[in-house]
Protein backbone atom coordinates (compact mmCIF):
# COMPACT_ATOMS: atom_id res chain seq x y z
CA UNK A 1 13.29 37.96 -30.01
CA UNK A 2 10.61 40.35 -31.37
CA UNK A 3 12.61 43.72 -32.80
CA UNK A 4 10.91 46.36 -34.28
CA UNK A 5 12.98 48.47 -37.25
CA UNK A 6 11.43 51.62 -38.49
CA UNK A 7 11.18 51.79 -41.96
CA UNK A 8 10.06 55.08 -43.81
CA UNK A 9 7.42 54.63 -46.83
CA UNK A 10 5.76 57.33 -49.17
CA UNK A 11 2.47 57.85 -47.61
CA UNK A 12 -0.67 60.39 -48.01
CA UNK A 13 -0.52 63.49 -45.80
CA UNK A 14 -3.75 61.84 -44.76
CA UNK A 15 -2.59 58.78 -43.98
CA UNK A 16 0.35 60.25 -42.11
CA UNK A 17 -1.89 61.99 -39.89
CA UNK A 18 -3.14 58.44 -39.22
CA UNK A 19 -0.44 56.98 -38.74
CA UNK A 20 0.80 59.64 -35.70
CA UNK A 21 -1.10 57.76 -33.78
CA UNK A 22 1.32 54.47 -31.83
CA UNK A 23 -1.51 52.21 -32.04
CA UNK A 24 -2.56 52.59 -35.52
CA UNK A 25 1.12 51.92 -36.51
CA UNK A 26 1.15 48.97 -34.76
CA UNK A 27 -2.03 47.80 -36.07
CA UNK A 28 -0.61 48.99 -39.41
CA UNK A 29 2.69 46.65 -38.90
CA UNK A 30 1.02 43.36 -38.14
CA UNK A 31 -1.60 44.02 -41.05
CA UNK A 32 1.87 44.55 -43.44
CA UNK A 33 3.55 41.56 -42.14
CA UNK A 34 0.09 39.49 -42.89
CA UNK A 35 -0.13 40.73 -46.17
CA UNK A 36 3.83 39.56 -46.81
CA UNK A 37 2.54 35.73 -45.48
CA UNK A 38 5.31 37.06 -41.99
CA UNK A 39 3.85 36.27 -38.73
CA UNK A 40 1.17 38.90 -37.57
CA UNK A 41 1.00 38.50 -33.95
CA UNK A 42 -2.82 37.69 -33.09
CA UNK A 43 -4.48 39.57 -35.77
CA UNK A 44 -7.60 37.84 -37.53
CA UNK A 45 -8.99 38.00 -40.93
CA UNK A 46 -11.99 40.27 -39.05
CA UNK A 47 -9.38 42.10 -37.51
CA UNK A 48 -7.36 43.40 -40.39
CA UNK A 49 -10.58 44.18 -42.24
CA UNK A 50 -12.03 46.07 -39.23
CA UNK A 51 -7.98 48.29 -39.53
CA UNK A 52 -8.64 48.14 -42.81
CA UNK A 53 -12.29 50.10 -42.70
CA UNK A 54 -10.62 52.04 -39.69
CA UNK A 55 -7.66 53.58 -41.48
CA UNK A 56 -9.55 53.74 -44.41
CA UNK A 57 -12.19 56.19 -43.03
CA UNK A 58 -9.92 58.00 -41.02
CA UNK A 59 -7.94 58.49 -43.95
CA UNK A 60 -11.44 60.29 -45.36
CA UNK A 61 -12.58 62.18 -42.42
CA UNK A 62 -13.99 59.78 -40.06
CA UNK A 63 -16.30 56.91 -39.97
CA UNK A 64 -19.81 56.41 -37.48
CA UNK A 65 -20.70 53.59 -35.92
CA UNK A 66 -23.65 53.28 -38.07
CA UNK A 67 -20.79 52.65 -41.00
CA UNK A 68 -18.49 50.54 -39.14
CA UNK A 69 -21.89 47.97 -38.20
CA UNK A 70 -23.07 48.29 -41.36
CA UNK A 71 -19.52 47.42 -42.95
CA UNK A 72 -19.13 44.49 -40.04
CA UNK A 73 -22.50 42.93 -41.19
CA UNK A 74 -21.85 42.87 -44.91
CA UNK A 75 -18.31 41.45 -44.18
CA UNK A 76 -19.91 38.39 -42.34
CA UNK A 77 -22.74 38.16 -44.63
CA UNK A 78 -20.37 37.57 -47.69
CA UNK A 79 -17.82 35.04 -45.47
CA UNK A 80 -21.31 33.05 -45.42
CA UNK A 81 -21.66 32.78 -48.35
């Protein structure tokens, strides 16, 4: 059975701005419930860093596509490593 509880947290206006949006709170739940070793749903390494970058940017103003590619190949550069 997969319940959901809402749970208030001290946040940035910034990041609560973010976080109005239903999909970036969902996105926001799994990543929280990876980082506590809970089950994530289908969430990826690549996928929580890609929500990471996202949230991160919006948090600052925005992000292009130029930065999010640029971020993406430096990610996959270093897991070659």
């Amino acid at each position: 059975m997969n319940q959901t509880v809402l749970v208030p947290i001290p946040v940035s206006p910034e990041m609560a701005e973010v976080l109005s949006n239903e999909d970036a709170r969902t996105k926001a739940g799994e990543a929280l419930a990876h980082i506590a070793g809970l089950p994530s749903g289908n969430l990826t390494s690549l996928d929580l860093a890609i929500a990471a970058i996202r949230l991160s940017a919006a948090a600052a103003g925005g992000i292009s596509d130029e930065e999010l590619e640029a971020e993406l190949a430096a990610h996959k550069h270093e897991r070659r490593r």
